[in-house]
Each structure stands twice: as C-alpha cells, then as structure tokens.
C-alpha atoms as a PDB file:
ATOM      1  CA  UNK A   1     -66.312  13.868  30.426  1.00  0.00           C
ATOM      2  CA  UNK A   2     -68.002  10.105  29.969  1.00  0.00           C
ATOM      3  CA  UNK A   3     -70.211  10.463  27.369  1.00  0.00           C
ATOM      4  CA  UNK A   4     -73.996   8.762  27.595  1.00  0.00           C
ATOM      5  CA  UNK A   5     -74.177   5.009  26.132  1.00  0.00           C
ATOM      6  CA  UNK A   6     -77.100   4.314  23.825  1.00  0.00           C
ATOM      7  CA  UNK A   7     -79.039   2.991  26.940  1.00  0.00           C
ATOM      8  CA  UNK A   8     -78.936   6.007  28.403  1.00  0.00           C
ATOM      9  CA  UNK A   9     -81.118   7.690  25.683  1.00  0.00           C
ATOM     10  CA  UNK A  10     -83.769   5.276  24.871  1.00  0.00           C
ATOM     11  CA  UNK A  11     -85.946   6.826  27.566  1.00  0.00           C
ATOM     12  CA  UNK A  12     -84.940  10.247  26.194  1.00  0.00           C
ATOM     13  CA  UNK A  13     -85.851   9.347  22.885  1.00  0.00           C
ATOM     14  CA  UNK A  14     -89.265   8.516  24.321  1.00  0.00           C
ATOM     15  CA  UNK A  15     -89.313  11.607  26.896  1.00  0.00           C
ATOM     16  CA  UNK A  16     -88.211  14.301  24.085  1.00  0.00           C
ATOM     17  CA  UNK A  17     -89.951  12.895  21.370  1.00  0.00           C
ATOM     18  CA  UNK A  18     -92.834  10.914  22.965  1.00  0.00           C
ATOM     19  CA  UNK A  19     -96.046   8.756  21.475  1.00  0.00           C
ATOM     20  CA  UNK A  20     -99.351   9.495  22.040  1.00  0.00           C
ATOM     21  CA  UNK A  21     -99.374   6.335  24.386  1.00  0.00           C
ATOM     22  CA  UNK A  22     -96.465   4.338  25.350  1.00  0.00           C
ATOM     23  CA  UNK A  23     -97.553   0.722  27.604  1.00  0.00           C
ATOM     24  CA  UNK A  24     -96.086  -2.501  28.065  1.00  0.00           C
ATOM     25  CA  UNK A  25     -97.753  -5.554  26.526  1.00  0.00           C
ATOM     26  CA  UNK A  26     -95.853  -9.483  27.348  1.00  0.00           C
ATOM     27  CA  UNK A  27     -92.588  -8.634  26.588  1.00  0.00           C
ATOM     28  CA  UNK A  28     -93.069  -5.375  24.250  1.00  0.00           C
ATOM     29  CA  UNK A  29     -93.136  -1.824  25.262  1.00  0.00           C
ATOM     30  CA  UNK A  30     -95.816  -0.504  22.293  1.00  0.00           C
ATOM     31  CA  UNK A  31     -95.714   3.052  21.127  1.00  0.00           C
ATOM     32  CA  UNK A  32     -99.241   4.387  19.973  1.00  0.00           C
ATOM     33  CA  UNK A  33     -98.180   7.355  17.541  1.00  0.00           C
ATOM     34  CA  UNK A  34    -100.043   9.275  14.799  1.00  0.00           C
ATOM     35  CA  UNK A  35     -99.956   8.476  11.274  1.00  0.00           C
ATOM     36  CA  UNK A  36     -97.037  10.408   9.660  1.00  0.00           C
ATOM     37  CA  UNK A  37     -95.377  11.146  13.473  1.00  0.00           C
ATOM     38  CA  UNK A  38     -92.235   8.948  12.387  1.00  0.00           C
ATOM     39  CA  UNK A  39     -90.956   5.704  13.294  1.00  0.00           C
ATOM     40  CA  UNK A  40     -89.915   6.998  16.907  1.00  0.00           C
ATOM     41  CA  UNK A  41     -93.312   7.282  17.802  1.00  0.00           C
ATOM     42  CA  UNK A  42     -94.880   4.064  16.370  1.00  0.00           C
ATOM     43  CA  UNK A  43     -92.051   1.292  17.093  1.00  0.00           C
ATOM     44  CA  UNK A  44     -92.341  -1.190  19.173  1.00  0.00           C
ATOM     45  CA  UNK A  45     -89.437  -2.531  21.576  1.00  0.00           C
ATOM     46  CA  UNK A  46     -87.961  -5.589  23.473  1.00  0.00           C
ATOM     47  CA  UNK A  47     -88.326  -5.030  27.136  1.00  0.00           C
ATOM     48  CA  UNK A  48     -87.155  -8.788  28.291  1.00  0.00           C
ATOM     49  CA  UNK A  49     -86.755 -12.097  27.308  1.00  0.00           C
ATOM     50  CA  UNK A  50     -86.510 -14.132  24.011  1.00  0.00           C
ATOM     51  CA  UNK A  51     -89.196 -13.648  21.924  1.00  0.00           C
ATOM     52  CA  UNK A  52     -90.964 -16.129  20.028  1.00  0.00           C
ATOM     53  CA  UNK A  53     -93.282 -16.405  17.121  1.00  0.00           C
ATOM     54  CA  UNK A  54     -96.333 -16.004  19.180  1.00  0.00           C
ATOM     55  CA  UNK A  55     -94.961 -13.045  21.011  1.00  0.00           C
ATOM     56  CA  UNK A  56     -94.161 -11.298  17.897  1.00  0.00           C
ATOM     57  CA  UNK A  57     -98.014 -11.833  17.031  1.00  0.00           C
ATOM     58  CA  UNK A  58     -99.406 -10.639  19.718  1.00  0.00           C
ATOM     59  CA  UNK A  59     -97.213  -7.118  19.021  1.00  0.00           C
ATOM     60  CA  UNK A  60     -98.305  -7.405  15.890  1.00  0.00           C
ATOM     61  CA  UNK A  61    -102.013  -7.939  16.498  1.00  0.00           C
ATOM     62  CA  UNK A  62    -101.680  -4.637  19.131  1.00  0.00           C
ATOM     63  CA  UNK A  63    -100.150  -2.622  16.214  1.00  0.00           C
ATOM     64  CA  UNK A  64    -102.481  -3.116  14.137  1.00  0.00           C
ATOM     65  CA  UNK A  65    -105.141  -2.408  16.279  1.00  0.00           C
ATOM     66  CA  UNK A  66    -103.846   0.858  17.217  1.00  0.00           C
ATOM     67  CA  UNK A  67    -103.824   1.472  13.045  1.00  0.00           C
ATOM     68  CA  UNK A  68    -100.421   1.294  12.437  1.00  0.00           C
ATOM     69  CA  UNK A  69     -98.223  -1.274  10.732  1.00  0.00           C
ATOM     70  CA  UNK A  70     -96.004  -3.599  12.686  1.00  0.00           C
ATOM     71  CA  UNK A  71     -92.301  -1.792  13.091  1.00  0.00           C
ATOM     72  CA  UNK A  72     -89.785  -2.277  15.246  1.00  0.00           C
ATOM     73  CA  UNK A  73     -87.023  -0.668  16.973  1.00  0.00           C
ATOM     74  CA  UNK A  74     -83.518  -3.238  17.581  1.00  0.00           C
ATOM     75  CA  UNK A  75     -81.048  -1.664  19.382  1.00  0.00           C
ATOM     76  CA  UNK A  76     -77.568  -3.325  20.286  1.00  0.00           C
ATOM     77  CA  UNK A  77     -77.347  -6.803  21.197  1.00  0.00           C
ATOM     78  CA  UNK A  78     -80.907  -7.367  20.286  1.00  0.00           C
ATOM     79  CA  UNK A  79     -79.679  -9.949  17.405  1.00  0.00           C
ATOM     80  CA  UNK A  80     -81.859 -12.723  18.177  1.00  0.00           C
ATOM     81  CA  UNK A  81     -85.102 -10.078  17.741  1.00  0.00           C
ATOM     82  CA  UNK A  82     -83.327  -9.362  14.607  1.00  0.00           C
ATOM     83  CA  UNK A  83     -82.802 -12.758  13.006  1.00  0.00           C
ATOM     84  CA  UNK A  84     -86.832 -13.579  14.793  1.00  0.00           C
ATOM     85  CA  UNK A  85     -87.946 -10.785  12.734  1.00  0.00           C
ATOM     86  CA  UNK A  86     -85.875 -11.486   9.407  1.00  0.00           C
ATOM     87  CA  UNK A  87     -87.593 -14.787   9.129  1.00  0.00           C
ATOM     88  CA  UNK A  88     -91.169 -13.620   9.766  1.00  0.00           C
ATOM     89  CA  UNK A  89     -90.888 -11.303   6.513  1.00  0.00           C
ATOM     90  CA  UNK A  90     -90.020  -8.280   8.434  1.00  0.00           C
ATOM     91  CA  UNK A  91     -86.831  -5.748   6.497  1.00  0.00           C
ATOM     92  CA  UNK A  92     -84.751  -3.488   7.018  1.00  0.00           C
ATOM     93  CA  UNK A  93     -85.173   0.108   7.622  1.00  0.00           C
ATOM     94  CA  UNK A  94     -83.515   3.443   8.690  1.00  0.00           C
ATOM     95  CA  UNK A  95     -80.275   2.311  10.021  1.00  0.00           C
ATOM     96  CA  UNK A  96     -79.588   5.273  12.665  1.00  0.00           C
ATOM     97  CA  UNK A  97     -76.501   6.580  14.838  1.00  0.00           C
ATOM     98  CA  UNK A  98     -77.137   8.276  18.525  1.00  0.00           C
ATOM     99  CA  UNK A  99     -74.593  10.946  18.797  1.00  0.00           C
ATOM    100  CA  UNK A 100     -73.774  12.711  21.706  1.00  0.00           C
ATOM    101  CA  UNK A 101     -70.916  15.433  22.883  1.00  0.00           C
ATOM    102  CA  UNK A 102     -70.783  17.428  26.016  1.00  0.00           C
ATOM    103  CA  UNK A 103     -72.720  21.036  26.298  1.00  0.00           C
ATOM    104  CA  UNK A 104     -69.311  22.985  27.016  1.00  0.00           C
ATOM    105  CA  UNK A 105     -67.675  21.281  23.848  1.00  0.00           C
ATOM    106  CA  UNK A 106     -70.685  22.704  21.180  1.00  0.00           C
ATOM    107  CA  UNK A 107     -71.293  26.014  23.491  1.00  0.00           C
ATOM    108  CA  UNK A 108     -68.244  27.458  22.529  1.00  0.00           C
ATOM    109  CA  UNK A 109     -68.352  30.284  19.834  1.00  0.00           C
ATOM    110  CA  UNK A 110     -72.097  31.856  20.029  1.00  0.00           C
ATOM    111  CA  UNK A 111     -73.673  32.200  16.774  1.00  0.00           C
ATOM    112  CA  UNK A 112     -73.145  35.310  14.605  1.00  0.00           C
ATOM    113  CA  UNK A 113     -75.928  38.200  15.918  1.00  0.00           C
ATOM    114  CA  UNK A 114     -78.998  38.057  14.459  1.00  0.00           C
ATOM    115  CA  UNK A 115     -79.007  34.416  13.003  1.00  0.00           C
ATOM    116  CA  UNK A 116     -80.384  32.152  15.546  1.00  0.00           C
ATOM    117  CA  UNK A 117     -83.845  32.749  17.632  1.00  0.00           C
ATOM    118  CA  UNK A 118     -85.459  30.876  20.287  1.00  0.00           C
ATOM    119  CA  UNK A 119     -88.897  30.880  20.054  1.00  0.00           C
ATOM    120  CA  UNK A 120     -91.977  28.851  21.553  1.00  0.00           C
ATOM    121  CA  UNK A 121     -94.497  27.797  20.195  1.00  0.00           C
ATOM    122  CA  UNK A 122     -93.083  27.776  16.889  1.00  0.00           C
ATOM    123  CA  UNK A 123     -93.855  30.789  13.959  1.00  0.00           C
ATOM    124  CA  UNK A 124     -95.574  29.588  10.498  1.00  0.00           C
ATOM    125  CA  UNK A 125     -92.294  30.646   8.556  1.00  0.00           C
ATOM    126  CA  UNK A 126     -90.792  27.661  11.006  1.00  0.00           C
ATOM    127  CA  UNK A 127     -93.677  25.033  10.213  1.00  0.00           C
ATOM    128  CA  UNK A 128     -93.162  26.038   6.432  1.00  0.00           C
ATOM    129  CA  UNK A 129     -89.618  25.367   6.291  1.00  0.00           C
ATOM    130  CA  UNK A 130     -90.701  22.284   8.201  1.00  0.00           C
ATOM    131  CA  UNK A 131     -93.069  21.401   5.253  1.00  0.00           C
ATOM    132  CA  UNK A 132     -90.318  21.591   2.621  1.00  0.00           C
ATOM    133  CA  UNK A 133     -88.157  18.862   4.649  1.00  0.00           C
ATOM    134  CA  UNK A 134     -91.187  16.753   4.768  1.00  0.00           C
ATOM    135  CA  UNK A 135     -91.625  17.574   8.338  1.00  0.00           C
ATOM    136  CA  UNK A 136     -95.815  18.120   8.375  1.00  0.00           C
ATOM    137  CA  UNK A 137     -98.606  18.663  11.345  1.00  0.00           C
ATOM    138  CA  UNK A 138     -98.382  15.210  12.642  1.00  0.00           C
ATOM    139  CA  UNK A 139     -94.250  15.815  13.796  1.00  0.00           C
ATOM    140  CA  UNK A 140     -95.236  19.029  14.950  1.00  0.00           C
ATOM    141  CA  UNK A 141     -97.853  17.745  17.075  1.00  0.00           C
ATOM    142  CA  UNK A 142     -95.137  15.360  18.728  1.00  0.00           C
ATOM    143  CA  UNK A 143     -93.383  18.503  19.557  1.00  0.00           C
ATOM    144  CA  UNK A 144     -96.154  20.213  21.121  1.00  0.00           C
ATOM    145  CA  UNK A 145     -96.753  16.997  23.212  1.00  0.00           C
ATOM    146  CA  UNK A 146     -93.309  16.987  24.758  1.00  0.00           C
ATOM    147  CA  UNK A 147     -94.109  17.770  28.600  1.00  0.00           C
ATOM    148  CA  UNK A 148     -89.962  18.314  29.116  1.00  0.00           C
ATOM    149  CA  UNK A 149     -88.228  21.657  28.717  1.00  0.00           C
ATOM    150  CA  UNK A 150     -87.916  22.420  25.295  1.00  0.00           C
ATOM    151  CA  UNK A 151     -87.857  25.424  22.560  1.00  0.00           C
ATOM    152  CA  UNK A 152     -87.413  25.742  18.802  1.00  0.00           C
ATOM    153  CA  UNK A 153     -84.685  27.230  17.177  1.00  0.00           C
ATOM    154  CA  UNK A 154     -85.131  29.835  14.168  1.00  0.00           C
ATOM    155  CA  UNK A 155     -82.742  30.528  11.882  1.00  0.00           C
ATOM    156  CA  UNK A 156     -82.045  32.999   9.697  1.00  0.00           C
ATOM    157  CA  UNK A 157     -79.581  34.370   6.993  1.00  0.00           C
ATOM    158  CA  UNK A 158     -79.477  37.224   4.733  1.00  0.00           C
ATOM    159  CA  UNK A 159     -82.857  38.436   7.117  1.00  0.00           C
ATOM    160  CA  UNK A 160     -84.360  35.415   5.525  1.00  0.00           C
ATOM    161  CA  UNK A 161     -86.251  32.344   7.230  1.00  0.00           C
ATOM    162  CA  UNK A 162     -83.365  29.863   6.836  1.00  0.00           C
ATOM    163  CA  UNK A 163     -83.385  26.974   9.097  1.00  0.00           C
ATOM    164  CA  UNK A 164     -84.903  25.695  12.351  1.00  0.00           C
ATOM    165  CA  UNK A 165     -85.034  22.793  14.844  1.00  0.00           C
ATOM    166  CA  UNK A 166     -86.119  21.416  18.074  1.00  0.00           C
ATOM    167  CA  UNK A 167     -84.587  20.582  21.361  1.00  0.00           C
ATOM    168  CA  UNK A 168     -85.924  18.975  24.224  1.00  0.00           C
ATOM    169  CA  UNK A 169     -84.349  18.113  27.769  1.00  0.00           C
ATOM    170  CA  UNK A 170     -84.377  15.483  29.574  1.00  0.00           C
ATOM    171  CA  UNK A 171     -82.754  15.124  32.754  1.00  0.00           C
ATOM    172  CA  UNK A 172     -79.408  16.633  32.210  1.00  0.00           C
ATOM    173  CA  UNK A 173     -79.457  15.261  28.510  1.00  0.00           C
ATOM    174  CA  UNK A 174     -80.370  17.665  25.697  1.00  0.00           C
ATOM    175  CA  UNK A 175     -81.787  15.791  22.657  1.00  0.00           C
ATOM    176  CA  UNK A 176     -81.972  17.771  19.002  1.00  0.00           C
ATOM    177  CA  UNK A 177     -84.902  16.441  16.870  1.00  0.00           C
ATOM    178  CA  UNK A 178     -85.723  18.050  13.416  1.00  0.00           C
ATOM    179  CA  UNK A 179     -83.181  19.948  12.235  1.00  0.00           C
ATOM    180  CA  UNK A 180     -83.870  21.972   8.748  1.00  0.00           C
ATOM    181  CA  UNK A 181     -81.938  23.937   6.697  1.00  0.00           C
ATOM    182  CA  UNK A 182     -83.911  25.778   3.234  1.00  0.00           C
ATOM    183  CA  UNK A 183     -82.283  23.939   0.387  1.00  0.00           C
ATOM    184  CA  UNK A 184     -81.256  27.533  -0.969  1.00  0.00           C
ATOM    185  CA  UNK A 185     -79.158  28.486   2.283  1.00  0.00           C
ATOM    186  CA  UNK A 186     -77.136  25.170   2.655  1.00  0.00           C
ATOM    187  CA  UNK A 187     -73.734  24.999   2.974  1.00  0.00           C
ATOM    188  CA  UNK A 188     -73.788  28.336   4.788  1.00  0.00           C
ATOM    189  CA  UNK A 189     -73.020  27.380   8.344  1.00  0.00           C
ATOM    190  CA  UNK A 190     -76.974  27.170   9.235  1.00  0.00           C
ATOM    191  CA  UNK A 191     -76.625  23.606  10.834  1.00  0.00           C
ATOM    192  CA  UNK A 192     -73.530  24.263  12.999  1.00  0.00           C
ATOM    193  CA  UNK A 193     -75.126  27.936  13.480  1.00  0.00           C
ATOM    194  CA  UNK A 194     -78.430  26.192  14.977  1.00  0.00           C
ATOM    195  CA  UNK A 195     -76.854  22.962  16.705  1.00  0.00           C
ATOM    196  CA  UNK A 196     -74.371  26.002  18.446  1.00  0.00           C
ATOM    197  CA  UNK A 197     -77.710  28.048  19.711  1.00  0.00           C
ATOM    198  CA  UNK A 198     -79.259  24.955  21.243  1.00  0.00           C
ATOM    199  CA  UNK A 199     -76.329  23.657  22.836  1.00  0.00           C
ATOM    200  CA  UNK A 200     -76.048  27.164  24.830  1.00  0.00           C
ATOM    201  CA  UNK A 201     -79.661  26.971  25.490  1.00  0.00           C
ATOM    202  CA  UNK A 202     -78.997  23.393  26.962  1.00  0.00           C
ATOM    203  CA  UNK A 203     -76.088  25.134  29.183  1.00  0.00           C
ATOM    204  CA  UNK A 204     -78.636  27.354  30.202  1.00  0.00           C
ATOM    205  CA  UNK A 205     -80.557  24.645  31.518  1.00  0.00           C
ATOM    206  CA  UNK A 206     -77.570  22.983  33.659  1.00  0.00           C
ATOM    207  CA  UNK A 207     -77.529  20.486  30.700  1.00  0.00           C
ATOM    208  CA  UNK A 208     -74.186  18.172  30.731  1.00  0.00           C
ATOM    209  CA  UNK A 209     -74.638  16.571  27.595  1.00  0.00           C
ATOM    210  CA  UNK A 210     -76.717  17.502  23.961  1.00  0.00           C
ATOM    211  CA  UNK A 211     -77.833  14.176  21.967  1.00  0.00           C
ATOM    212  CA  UNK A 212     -79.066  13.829  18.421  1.00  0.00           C
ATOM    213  CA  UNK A 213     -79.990  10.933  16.386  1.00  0.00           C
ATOM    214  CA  UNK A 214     -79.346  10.859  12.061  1.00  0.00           C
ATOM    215  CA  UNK A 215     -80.044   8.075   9.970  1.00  0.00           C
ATOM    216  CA  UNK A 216     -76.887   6.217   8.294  1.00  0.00           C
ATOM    217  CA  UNK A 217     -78.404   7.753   4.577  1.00  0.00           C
ATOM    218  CA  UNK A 218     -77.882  11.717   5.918  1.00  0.00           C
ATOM    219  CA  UNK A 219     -74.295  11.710   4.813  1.00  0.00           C
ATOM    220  CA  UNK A 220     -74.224  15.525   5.448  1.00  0.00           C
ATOM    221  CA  UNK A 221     -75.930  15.526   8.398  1.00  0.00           C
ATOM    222  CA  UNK A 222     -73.053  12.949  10.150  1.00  0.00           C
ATOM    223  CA  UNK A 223     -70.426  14.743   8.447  1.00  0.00           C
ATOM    224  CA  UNK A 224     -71.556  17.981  10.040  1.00  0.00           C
ATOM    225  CA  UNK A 225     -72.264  16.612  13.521  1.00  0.00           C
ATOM    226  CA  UNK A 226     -68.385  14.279  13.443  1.00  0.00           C
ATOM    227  CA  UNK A 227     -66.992  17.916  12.365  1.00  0.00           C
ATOM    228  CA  UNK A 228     -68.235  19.544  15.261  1.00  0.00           C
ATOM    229  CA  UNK A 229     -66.989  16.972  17.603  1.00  0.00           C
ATOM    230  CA  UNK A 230     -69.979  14.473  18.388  1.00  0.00           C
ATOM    231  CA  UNK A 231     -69.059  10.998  19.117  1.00  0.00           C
ATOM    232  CA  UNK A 232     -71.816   8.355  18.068  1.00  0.00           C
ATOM    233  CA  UNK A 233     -72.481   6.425  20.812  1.00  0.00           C
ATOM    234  CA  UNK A 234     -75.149   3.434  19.884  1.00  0.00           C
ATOM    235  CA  UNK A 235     -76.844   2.519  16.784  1.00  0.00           C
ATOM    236  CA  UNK A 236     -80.188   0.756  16.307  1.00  0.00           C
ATOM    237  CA  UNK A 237     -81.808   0.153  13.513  1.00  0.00           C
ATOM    238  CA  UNK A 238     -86.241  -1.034  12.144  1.00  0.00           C
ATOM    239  CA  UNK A 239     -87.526  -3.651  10.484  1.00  0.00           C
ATOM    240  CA  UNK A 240     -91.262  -3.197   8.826  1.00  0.00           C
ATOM    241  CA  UNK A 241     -93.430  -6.240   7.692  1.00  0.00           C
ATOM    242  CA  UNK A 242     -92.288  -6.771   4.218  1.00  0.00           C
ATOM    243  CA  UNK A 243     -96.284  -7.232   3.467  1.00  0.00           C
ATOM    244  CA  UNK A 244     -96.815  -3.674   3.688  1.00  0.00           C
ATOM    245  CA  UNK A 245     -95.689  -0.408   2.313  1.00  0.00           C
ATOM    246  CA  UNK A 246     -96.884   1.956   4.505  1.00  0.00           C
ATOM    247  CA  UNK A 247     -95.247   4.795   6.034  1.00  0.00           C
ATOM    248  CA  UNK A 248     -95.163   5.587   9.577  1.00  0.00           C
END
C-alpha cells in the first residue's frame, strides 16, 4: 500500500492537532495557539511565493500581536524560507520526522488483556502522567479542541497507570499525538502496547493509514516506531527569532 507523502499530513497536523485560530495573512498561513500548546499550534507557514524581508515582518508583526514569538514551520523544499530566515537571526529548532505505516501492518497482535483502555474525555491518572512528560493543561486543551474523531489511550501495567496517548482521525489518516510512558514502566512494551491499541481503533474507523510525528532528539521514540515497521515519510523542521527565548 502507497504510503502518505509529507504533504498529505500538513492539513492533518492542523485537523488533529489544531490552533485556536488558523488564517491566511500575504503569503503566511498564521496559527494562533495558547502559550505552552507546542510549536504545532503557534507556527507559522509558507503558503506561496518567495518571501521577502518585508513579508517575513509582516508575519512577524501578526505573531506578536497574537502574543507569541515569531516561529516557523519549513517543510521540504522550502530552502529559500530557510536561508530568508537564517539571515534575519532566526535558528534552528526541533528537527522532526512524519512517520506513517498502514492500519493492517500495526493492527496485528492486540494488546495483552487488561493493558490498554480507550477512554474519552481523558481520567486525571491520564493528565498526571501527562504532567510528568511535561505535557500540561494548555496540550490538553488542544486535544479537547480537536472537532475530528478521536479518543485517548490508557495504559496500564502491573494494574498500575502506566502510559497514555492521543489519536485523532482525519480523513482516512490516523495521526498519534502525545504518547507517554511513566519513567518507572519503560522498556516494558507500553509504547508498542499503546501505538498497537490505537492502530485497531483506527481500523475500527475504516482508517487506511496511522501517522505520528517525533522529533530527531527522541532516539527511543524512532527506534520504537522503525521497529514496528513505520516508514518516515517527510521531515520539516522551526526556526525561532534568535532574540528571544521563549517557549511556545
């Protein structure tokens, strides 16, 4: 089966995992997030054309407005953004790989009984574990927004709150977003345990393909996902205004 390019899941990126406001502005499409909701939510992209200078001002100028710094997404082939944004200060951050595999290949073997829940909204013990990944109200919020399909997934080991995550759909296309494991219950099977219960929920849904995006400095997280069989399938990458060290 063909698997999704990176194309292909910008606007499930956005759909799964959406802004408060998302609107187009000269040649940007802006993202209006919440302070803490992650870069996803906050970065601003190229819709056409060659930007300039002025261009990237007037972004900027909207960003700030909106209270958040000036961040933006390149994706492939965007290299002239990239140098244009090099030169005006801006660096690099959170190199990421899209991943992607079809449902049937990660719905295969069903978690062991009693390990993985589905459960919406989500339970405290799930927004705890949450906490401890650095996961906090303002990424739950963007979960809660999501108008798609979607659950959580709760795991659990030893009859102990262990893991959890979120998937959203999108189309046909599943997308995984915040996936946690406890620090104590790593290296049990928790991940592939949790990416295995969401991909059958996806095949519930008549989904063809499940999606996730990790950042190049998760090493475990891309070894578990290339273990399991995901092929990435794009890569894109932010640069921030080197002026500022704020956090979105």
């Amino acid at each position: 089966m063909t698997l999704p390019r990176a194309p292909d899941l910008y606007p499930v990126i956005d759909h799964t995992w959406p802004p408060v406001r998302l609107f187009d502005l000269g040649l940007w499409r802006l993202r209006e997030g919440r302070r803490g909701s992650g870069s996803r939510t906050c970065a601003a992209t190229l819709r056409e054309g060659n930007p300039t200078a002025a261009d990237l001002a007037e972004a900027e100028t909207a960003m700030r407005h909106m209270g958040q710094p000036p961040l933006f997404m390149i994706r492939e082939g965007e290299t002239a953004l990239d140098h244009l944004l090099e030169t005006e200060s801006y660096v690099l951050k959170d190199p990421v790989t899209l991943y992607a595999a079809p449902v049937d290949a990660i719905a295969t073997d069903a978690p062991p009984p009693i390990t993985c829940f589905e459960i919406w909204p989500p339970l405290a013990a799930q927004e705890e574990i949450w906490a401890q990944g650095g996961i906090g109200p303002e990424r739950l919020a963007v979960m809660h927004r999501a108008a798609t399909p979607k659950t959580t997934i709760f795991g659990r080991i030893d009859d102990r709150p262990a893991g959890t995550g979120f998937v959203a759909l999108d189309g046909r296309i599943a997308m995984v977003h915040a996936l946690e494991t406890r620090a104590e219950h790593r290296r049990r099977g928790m991940g592939r345990y949790m990416m295995q219960a969401m991909a059958f929920w996806a095949k519930a849904r008549d989904a063809t393909h499940i999606t996730l995006l990790v950042t190049g400095a998760n090493l475990p997280a891309n070894a578990l996902y290339a273990s399991m069989g995901f092929q990435p399938v794009g890569h894109y990458h932010y640069r921030i205004k080197k002026e500022t060290d704020e956090q979105t």
